[in-house]
Protein backbone atom coordinates (compact mmCIF):
# COMPACT_ATOMS: atom_id res chain seq x y z
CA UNK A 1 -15.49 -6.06 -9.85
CA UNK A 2 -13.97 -8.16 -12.80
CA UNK A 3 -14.86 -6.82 -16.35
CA UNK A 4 -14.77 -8.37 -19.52
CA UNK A 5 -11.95 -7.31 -22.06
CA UNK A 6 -13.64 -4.41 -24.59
CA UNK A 7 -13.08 -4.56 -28.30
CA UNK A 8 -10.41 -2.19 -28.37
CA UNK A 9 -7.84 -1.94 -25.37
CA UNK A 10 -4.92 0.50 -24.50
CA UNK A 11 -2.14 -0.92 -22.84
CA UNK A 12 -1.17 1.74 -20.27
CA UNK A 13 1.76 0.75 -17.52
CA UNK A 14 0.56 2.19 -13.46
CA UNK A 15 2.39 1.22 -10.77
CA UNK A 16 0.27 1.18 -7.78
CA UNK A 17 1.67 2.06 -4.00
CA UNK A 18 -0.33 -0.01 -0.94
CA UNK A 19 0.92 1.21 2.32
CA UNK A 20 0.47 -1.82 4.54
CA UNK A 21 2.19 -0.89 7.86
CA UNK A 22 4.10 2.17 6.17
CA UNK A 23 5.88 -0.33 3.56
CA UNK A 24 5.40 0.20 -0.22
CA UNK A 25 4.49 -2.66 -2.14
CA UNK A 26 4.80 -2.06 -6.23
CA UNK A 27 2.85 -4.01 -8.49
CA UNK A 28 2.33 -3.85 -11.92
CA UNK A 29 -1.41 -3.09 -13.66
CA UNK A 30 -2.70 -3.10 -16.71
CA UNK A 31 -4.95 -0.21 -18.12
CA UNK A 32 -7.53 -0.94 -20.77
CA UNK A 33 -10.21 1.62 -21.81
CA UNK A 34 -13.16 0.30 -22.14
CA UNK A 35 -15.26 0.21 -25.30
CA UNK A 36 -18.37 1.73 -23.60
CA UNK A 37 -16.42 4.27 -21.95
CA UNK A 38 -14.42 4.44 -18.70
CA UNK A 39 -11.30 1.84 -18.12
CA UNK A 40 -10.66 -1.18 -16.42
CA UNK A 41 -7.59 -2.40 -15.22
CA UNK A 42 -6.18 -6.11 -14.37
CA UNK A 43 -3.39 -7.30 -12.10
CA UNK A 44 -1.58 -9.92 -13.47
CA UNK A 45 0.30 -10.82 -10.40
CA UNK A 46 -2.70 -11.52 -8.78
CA UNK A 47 -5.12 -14.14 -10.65
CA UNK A 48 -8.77 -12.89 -11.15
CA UNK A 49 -8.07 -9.18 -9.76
CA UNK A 50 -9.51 -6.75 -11.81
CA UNK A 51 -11.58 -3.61 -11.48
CA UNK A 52 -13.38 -0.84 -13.27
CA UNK A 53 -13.17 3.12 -13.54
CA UNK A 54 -15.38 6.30 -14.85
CA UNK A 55 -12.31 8.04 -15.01
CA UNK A 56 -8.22 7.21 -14.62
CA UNK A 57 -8.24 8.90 -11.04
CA UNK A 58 -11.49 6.61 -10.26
CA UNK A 59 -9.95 3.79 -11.93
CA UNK A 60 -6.64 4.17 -9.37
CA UNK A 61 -8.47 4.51 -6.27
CA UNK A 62 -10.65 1.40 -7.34
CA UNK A 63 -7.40 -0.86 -8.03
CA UNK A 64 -6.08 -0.42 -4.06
CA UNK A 65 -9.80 -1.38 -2.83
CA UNK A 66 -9.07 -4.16 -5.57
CA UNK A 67 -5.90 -5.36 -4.73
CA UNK A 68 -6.54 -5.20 -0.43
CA UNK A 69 -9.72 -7.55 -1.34
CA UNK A 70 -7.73 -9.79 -3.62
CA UNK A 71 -5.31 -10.10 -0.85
CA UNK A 72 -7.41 -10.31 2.03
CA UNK A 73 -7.54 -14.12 2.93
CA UNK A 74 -9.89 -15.64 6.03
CA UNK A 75 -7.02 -18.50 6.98
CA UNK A 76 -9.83 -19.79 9.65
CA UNK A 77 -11.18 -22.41 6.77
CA UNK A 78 -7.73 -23.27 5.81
CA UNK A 79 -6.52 -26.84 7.13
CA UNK A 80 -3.47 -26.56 9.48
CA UNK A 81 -1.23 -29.46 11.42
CA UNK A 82 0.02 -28.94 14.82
CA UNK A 83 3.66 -28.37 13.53
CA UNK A 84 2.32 -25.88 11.17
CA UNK A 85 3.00 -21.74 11.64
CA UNK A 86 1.12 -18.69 10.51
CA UNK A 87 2.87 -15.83 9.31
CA UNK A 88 2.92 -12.30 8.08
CA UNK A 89 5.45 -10.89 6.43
CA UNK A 90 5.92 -6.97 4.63
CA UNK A 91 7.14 -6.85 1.28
């Protein structure tokens, strides 16, 4: 769920840990409390992924649901040639 920056924002730096396949994979968030109460976070490295929170520990759990959506992509619509490959790679 994408929010809309408050009037006042903390920056706050989280590091958030997926687990795909027992790998780690670090990216870098950042924390805003929201005017009305709560905060809402934004991943930079991944355009339009945001989420909201009541609380921090909310706010956290929300971001991996956040970031596995963002990075979730249906490749069946996508246009490939015969020479071309699908892969998946860890990082």
């Amino acid at each position: 769920m994408a929010c809309p920056p408050p009037q006042e924002t903390t920056k706050r730096s989280a590091t958030i840990h997926a687990n795909p396949g027992g790998r780690t994979l670090k990216l870098k968030v950042i924390v805003h409390e929201a005017a009305e109460g709560g905060h809402w976070a934004e991943v930079p490295s991944i355009l339009g992924c945001a989420t909201q929170g009541e609380t921090f520990e909310e706010l956290l759990s929300n971001l991996s649901e956040a970031v596995e959506g963002c990075l979730a992509v249906d490749i069946e619509n996508i246009s490939l040639q015969e020479k071309d490959r699908v892969v998946e790679i860890a990082v």
